[in-house]
Protein backbone atom coordinates (compact mmCIF):
# COMPACT_ATOMS: atom_id res chain seq x y z
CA UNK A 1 98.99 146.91 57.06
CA UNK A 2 101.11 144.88 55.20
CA UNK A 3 104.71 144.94 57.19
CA UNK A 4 106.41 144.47 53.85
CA UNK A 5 104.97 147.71 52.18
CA UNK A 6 106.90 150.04 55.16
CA UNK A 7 110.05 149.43 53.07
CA UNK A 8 113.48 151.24 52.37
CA UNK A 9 113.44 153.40 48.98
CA UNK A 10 115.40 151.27 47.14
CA UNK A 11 113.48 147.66 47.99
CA UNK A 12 112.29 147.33 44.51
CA UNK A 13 115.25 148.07 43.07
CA UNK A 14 116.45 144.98 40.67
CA UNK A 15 119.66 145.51 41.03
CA UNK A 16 120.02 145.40 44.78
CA UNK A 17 123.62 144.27 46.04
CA UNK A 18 123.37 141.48 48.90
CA UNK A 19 124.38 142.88 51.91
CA UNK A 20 121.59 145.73 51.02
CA UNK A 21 119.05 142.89 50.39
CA UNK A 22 120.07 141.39 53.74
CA UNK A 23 120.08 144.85 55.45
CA UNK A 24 116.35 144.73 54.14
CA UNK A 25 115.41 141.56 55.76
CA UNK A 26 116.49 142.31 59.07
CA UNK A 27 114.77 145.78 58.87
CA UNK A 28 111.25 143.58 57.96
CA UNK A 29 111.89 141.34 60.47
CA UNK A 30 112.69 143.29 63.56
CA UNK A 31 109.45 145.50 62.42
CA UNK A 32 107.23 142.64 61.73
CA UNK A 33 108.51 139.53 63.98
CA UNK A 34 108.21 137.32 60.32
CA UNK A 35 108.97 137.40 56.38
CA UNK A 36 108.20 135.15 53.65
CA UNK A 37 109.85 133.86 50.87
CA UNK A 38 107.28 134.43 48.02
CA UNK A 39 106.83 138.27 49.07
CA UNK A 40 110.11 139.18 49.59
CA UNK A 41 111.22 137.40 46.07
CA UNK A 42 108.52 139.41 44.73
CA UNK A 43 109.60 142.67 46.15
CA UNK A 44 112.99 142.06 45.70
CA UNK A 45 113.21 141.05 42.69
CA UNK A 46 115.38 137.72 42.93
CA UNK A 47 114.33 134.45 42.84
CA UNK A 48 113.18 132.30 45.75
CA UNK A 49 116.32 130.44 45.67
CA UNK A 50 117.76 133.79 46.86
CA UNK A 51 115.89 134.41 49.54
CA UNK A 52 116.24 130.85 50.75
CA UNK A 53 119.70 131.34 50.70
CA UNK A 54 119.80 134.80 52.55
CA UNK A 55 117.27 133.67 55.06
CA UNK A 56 119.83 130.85 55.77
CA UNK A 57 122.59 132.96 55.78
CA UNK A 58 120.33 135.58 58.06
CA UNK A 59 119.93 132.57 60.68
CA UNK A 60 123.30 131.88 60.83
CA UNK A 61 123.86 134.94 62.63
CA UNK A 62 121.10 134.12 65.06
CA UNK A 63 118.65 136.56 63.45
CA UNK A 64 115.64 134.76 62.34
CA UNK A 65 114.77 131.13 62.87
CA UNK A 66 113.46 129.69 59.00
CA UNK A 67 109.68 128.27 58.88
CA UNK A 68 107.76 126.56 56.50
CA UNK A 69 107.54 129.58 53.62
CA UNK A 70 109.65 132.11 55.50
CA UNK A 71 111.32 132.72 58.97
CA UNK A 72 109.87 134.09 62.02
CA UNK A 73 112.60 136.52 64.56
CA UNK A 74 114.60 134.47 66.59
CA UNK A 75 115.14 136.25 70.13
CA UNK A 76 117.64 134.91 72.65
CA UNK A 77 114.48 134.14 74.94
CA UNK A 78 112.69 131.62 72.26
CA UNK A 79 116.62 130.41 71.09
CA UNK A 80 116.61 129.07 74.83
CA UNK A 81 112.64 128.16 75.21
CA UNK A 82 113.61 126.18 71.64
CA UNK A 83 116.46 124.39 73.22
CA UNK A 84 113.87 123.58 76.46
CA UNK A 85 111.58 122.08 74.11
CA UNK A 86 113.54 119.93 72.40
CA UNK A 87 113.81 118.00 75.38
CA UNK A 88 109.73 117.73 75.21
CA UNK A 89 108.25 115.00 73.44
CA UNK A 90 106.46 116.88 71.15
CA UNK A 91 109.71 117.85 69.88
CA UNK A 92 111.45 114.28 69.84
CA UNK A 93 112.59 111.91 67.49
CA UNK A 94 109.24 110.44 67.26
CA UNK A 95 108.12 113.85 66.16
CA UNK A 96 110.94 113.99 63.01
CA UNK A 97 109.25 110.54 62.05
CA UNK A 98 106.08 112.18 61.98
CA UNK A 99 107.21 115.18 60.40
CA UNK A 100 108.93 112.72 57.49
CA UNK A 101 105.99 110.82 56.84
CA UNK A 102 103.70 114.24 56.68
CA UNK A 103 106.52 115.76 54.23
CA UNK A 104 105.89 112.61 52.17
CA UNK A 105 102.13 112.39 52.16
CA UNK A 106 101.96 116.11 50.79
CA UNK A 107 103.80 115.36 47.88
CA UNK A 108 107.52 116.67 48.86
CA UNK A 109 110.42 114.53 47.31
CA UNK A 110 111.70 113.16 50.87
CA UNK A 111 114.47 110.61 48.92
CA UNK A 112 117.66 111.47 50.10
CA UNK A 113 116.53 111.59 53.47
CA UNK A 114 115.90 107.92 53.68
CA UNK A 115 118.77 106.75 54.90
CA UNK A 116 119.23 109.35 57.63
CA UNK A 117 115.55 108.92 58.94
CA UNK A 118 116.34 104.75 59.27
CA UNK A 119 116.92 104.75 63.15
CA UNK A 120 116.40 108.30 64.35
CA UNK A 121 116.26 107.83 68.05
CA UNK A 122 119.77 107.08 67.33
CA UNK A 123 120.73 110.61 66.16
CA UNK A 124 122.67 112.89 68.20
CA UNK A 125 120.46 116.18 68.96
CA UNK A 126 122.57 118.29 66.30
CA UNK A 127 121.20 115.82 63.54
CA UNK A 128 118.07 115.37 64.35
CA UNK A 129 118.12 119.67 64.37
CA UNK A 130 119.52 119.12 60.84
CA UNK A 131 117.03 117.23 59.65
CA UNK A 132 114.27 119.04 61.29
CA UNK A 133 115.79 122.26 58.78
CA UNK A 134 116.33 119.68 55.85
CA UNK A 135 112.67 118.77 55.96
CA UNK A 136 111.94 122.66 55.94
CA UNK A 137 113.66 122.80 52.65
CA UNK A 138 112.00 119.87 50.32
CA UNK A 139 111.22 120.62 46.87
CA UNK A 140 107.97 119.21 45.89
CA UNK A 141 107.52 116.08 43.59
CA UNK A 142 106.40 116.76 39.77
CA UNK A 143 104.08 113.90 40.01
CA UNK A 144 102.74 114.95 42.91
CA UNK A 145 98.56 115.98 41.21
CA UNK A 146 96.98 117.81 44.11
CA UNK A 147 96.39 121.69 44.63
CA UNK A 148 96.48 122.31 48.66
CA UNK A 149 97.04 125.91 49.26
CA UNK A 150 96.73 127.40 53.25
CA UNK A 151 95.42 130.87 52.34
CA UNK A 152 91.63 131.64 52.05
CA UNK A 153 91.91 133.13 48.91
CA UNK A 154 93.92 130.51 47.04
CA UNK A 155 91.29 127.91 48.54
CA UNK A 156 88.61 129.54 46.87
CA UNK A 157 90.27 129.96 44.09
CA UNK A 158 90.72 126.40 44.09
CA UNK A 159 87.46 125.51 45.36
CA UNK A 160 84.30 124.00 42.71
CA UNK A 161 81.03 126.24 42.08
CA UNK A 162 78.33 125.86 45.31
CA UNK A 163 75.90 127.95 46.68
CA UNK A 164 77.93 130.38 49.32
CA UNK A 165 74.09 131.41 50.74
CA UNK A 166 70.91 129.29 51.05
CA UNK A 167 67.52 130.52 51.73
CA UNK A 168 66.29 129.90 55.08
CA UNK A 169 62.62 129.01 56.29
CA UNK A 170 63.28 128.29 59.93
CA UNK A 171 61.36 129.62 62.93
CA UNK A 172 63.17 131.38 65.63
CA UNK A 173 61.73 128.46 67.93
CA UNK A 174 62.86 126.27 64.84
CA UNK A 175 66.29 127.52 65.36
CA UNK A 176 67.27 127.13 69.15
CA UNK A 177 65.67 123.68 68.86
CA UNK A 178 68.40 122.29 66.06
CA UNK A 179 71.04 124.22 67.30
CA UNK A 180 70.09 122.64 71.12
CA UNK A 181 69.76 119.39 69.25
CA UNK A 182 73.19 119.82 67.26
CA UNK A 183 74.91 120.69 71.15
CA UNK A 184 73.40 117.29 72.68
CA UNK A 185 74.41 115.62 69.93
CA UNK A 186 78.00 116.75 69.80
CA UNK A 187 78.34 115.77 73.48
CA UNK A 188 76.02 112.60 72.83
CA UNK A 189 78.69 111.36 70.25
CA UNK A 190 81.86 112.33 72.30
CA UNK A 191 80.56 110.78 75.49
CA UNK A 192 80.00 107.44 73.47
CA UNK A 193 83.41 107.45 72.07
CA UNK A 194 85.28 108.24 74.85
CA UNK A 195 85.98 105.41 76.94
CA UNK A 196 87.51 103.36 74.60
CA UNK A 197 89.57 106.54 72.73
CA UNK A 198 92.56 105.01 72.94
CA UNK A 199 91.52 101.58 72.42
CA UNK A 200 89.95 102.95 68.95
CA UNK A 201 93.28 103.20 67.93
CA UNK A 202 93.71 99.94 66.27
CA UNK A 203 90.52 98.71 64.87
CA UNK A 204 90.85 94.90 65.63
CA UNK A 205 91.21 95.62 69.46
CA UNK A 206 88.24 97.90 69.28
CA UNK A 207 85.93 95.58 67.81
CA UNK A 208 87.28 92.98 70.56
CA UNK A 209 85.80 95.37 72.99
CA UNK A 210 82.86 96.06 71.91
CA UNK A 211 82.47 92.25 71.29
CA UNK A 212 83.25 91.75 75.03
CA UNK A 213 80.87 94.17 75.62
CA UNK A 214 78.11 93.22 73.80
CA UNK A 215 77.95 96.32 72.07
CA UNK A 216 79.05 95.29 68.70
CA UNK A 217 77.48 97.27 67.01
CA UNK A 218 76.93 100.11 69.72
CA UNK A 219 73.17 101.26 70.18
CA UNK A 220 73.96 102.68 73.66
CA UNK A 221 76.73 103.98 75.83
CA UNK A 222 79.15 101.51 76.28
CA UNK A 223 79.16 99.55 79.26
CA UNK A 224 82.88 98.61 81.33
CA UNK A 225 83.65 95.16 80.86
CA UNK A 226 84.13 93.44 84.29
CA UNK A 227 87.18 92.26 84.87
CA UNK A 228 89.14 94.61 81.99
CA UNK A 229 91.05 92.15 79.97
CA UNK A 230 94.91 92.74 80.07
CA UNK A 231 96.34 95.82 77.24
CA UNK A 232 92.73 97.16 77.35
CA UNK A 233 92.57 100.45 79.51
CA UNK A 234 89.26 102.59 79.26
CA UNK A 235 89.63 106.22 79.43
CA UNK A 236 87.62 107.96 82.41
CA UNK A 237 85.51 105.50 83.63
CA UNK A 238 85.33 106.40 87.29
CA UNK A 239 84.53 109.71 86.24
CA UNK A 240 81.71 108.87 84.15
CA UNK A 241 82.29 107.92 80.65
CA UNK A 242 80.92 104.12 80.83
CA UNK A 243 77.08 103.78 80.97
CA UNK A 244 76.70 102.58 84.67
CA UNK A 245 77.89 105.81 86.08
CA UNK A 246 77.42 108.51 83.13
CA UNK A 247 75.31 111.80 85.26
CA UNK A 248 75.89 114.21 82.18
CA UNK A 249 78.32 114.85 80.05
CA UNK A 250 81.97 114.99 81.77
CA UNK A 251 84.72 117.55 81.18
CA UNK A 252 86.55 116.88 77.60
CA UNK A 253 88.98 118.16 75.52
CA UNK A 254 86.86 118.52 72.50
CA UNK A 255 83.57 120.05 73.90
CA UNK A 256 85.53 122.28 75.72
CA UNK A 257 86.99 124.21 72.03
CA UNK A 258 83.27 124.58 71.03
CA UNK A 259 82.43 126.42 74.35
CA UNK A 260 85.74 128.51 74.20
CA UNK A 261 84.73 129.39 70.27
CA UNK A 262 80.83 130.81 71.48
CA UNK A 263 83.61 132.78 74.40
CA UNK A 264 85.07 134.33 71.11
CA UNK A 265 82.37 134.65 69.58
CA UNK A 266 80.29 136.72 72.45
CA UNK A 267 83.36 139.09 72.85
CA UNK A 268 84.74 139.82 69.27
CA UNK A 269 81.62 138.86 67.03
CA UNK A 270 82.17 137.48 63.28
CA UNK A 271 84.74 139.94 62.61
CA UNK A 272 86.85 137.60 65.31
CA UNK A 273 90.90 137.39 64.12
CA UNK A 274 93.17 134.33 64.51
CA UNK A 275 95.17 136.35 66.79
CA UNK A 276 92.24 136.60 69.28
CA UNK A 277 91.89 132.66 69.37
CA UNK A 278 95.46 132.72 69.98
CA UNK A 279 94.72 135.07 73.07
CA UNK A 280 91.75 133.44 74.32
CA UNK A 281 93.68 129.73 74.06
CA UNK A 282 96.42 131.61 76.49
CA UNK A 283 94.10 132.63 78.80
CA UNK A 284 91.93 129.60 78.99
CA UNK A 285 93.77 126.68 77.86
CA UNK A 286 95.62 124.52 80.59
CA UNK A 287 98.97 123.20 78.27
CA UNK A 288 98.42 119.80 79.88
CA UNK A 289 94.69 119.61 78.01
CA UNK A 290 95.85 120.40 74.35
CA UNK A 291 96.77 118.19 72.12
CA UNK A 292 98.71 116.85 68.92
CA UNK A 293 98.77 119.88 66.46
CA UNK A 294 96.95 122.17 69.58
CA UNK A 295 99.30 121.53 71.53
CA UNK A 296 102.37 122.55 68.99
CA UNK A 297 100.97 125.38 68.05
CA UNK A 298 100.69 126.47 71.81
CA UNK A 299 103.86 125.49 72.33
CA UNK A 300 104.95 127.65 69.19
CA UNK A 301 102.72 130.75 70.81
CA UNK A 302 105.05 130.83 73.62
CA UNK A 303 108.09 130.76 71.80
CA UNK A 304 106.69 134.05 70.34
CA UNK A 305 105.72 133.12 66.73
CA UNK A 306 102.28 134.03 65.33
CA UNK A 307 99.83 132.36 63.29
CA UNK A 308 100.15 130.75 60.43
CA UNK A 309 103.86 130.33 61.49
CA UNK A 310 102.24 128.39 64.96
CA UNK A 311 100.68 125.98 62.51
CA UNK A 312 103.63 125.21 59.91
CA UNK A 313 106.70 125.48 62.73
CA UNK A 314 107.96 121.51 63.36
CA UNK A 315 104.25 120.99 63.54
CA UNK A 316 104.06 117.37 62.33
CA UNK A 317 100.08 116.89 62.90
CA UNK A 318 99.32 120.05 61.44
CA UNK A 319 97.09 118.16 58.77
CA UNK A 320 95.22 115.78 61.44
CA UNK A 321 91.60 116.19 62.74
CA UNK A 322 92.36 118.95 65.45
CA UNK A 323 90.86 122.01 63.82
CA UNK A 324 87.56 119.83 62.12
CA UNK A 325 87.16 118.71 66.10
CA UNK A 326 86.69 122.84 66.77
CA UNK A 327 84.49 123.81 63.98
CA UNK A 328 81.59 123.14 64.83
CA UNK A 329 80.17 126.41 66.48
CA UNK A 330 80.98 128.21 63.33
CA UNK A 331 78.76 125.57 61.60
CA UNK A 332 75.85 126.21 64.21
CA UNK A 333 76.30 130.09 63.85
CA UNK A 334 76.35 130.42 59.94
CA UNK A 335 72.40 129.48 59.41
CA UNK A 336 71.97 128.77 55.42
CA UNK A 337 75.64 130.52 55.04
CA UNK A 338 78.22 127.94 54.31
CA UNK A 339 80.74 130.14 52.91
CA UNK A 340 80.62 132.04 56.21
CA UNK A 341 80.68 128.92 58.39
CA UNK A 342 83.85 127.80 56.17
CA UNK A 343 85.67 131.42 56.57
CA UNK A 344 84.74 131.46 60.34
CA UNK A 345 86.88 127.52 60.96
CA UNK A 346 89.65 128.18 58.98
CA UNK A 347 90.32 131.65 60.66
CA UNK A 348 90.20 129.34 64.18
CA UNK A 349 92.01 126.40 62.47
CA UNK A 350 94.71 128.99 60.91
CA UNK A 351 96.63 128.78 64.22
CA UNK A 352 97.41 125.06 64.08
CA UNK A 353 96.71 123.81 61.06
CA UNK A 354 97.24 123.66 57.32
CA UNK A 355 95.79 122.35 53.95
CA UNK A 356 94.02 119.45 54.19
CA UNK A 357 93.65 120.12 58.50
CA UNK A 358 92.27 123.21 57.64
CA UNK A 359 89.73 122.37 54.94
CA UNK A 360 88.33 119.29 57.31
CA UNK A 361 87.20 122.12 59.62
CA UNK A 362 86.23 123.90 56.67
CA UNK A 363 84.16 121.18 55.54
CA UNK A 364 82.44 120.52 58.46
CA UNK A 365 81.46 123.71 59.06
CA UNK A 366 79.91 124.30 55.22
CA UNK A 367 78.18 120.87 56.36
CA UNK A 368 76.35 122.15 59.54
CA UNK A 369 75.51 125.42 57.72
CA UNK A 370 74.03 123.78 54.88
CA UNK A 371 71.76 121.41 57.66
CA UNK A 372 70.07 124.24 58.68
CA UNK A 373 68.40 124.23 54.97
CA UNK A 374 68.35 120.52 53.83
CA UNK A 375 67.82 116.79 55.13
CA UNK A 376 69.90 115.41 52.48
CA UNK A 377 72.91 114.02 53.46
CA UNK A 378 74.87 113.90 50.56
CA UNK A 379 73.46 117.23 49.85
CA UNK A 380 74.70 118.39 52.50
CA UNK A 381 78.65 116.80 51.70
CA UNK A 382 78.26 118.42 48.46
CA UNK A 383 77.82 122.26 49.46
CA UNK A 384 80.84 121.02 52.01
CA UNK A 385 83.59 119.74 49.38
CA UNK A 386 82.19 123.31 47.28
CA UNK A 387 83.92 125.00 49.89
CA UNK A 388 87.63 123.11 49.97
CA UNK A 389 89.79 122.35 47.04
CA UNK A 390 88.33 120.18 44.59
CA UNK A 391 91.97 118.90 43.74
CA UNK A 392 92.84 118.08 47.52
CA UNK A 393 92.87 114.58 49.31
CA UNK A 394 90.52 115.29 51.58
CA UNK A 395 88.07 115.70 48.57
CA UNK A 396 89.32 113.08 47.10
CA UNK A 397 88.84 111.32 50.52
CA UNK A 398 85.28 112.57 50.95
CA UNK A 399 84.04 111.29 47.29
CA UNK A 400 85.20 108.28 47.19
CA UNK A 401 83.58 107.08 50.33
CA UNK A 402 80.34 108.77 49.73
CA UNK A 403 80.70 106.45 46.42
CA UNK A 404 81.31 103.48 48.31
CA UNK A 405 78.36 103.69 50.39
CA UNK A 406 75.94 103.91 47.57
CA UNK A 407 77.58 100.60 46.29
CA UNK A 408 78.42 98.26 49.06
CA UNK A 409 75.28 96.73 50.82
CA UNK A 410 76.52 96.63 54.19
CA UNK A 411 78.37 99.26 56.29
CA UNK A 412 81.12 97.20 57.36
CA UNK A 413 82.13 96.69 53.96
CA UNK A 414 82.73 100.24 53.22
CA UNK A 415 84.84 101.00 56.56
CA UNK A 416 87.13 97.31 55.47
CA UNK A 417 87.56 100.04 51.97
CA UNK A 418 88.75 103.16 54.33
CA UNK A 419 90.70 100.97 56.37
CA UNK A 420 92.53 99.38 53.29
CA UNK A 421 92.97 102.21 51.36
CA UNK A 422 93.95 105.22 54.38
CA UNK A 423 94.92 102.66 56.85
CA UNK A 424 98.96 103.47 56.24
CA UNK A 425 98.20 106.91 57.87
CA UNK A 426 99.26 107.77 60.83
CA UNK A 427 98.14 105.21 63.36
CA UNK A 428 96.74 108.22 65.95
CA UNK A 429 92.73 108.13 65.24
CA UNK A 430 93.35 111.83 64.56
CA UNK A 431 94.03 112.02 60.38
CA UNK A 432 91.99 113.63 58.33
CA UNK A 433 91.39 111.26 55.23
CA UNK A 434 90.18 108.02 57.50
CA UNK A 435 88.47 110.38 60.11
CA UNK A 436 86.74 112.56 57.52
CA UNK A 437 86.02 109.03 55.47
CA UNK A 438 84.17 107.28 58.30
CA UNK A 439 82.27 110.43 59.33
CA UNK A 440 81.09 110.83 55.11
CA UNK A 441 80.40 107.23 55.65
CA UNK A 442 78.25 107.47 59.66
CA UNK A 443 76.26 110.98 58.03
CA UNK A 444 75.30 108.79 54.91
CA UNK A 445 74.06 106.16 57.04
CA UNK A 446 71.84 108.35 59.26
């Protein structure tokens, strides 16, 4: 039930004094733990402005903490778990850089905090908290041309035509055999990757690697080059990620979200919540093995806030590749039903991400639905983008490398394009437009 609807008598009322519109927002927040600012300026009456102001005002007295959209209660227990985290990296300076950048890339007018974001590891904690609730408060750009709403019904509003259900022709036998295949592949792809993870960070040195390794291109696991030259660290290699001493596929982060999404699965079915991936990542999830937006989110779970506030809160990777990394159960369990498969990820990817990091999981997932009825690959990317925003960068992302691949006669010609165009984001290999680009690019290329 919708918290806001269990509301004093005179709620509506236009002509509501402050202090009684204030009285109203504590009420709603003690009952429901959160508010936001387009409902209660709707229900209210006043403009968001208003509510911005009061929520302000509201946190001033230590009442509520503001979020991205609203404000979430602020207990003395998180006030003090908030001022232990600050002290965490993943709530440092280097996050407030991140956090600029992000506010920049999704169209917010982040001018007039040039200046103060020159030299931030030189601010003093009470300014970098200042900015941190600046950045909270951007307006957005007018030039700014993209449509990148978080809920599932304004993404489908905003979504092109597609086929939400395909017929299906495959055998039982059929079945278990792609959906084995799909597993072995998933762990077939991460196990190649992941010795040189953190190499792949910076494409030169990769390519150096691989060069040393004679695997340049790769058409096998990658081998450890003997010695390691100096500033080149493999990840895992003594337990098992390099070719000479791989005996199955070792423990890793991202397998290990498409096992814990079958766990969900098996115990709530498709009618699954966000709020039981929440519980299940509690219950299963060391801290130490989550990452980047998974591991704010967590972070944001124990300081009591629920989703989507877990995603939005000081969550500066809450558009990379985290959620896409998880979808792909959803994908394996929605057989000719891509609108399903997309519904299923972004109810998982709800807890840490938003827009564009919650329609690459969407995406991927249409994608794996739709493979179960086609061997068309750009078939296949099509029924995916019908299921995200047409007017979103990843879309925009998505099309124009699938475009480049029909025209340039050599592979390495199209990744130089996704390099020069989405190289300026974030240099993690974790965002979503160069990610998403050279995975369009790899399923094009069979």
């Amino acid at each position: 039930m919708d918290p806001m609807a269990r509301q004093t008598p005179d709620a509506t009322d236009q002509s509501l004094l402050r202090h009684e519109r204030l009285h109203f927002i504590r009420e709603t927040i003690r009952r429901a733990g959160h508010v936001r600012v387009d409902e209660l300026s709707a229900r209210l009456a006043v403009s968001a402005y208003t509510i911005r102001r009061d929520l302000a005002e509201l946190e001033g007295e230590g009442v509520l903490r503001r979020t991205y959209g609203g404000a979430v209660a602020y207990e003395p227990i998180i006030q003090e778990t908030l001022r232990w985290s600050r002290r965490d990296k993943y709530s440092s300076r280097a996050d407030l850089r991140l956090e600029y950048q992000e506010q920049a890339e999704s169209g917010y007018s982040v001018d007039n905090l040039a200046e103060r974001m020159q030299k931030p590891e030189d601010l003093t904690p009470e300014q970098v908290e200042a900015l941190w609730v600046a950045m909270a408060e951007l307006p957005m750009r007018t030039d700014f041309l993209y449509r990148e709403p978080s809920t599932l019904s304004e993404i489908r509003t905003e979504r092109p035509a597609g086929p939400r259900r395909l017929p299906v022709t495959t055998t039982a036998a059929e079945l278990r055999d792609r959906i084995y295949a799909a597993w072995l592949g998933r762990c077939a792809g991460c196990l190649l990757g992941k010795p040189v993870e953190a190499i792949g960070r910076q494409r030169e040195r990769l390519v150096n690697y691989l060069k040393m390794a004679k695997a340049y291109p790769p058409e096998d696991y990658l081998s450890e080059v003997i010695p390691l030259p100096d500033g080149y660290e493999l990840v895992d290699a003594e337990q098992g990620t390099v070719r000479e001493r791989i005996d199955g596929m070792p423990h890793d982060d991202d397998t290990m979200y498409t096992l814990l999404a079958l766990h969900i699965l098996e115990e709530h079915s498709f009618g699954f919540e966000t709020h039981h991936v929440s519980s299940k990542w509690l219950e299963h999830l060391p801290f130490h093995m989550v990452f980047t937006a998974e591991r704010i989110a967590y972070r944001n779970l124990v300081l009591g806030l629920r989703a989507p506030e877990t995603a939005s809160f000081r969550n500066p990777y809450r558009e990379f590749i985290g959620a896409q990394i998880r979808a792909d159960l959803w994908g394996y369990v929605s057989v000719g039903a891509p609108e399903q498969a997309a519904e299923l990820a972004f109810r998982d990817a709800s807890l840490s991400h938003t827009k564009n990091g919650l329609y690459g999981a969407m995406l991927v997932a249409a994608m794996l639905a739709a493979a179960y009825t086609t061997d068309d690959v750009e078939s296949m990317v099509n029924i995916g983008l019908s299921e995200i925003p047409a007017r979103s960068r990843l879309a925009e992302a998505v099309q124009r490398v699938v475009g480049w691949a029909r025209a340039d006669d050599h592979w390495e010609k199209t990744i130089d394009r996704i390099w020069e165009t989405y190289g300026h984001y974030n240099p993690y290999p974790c965002d979503q437009q160069r990610r998403c680009g050279r995975r369009s690019l790899a399923a094009r290329a069979g």
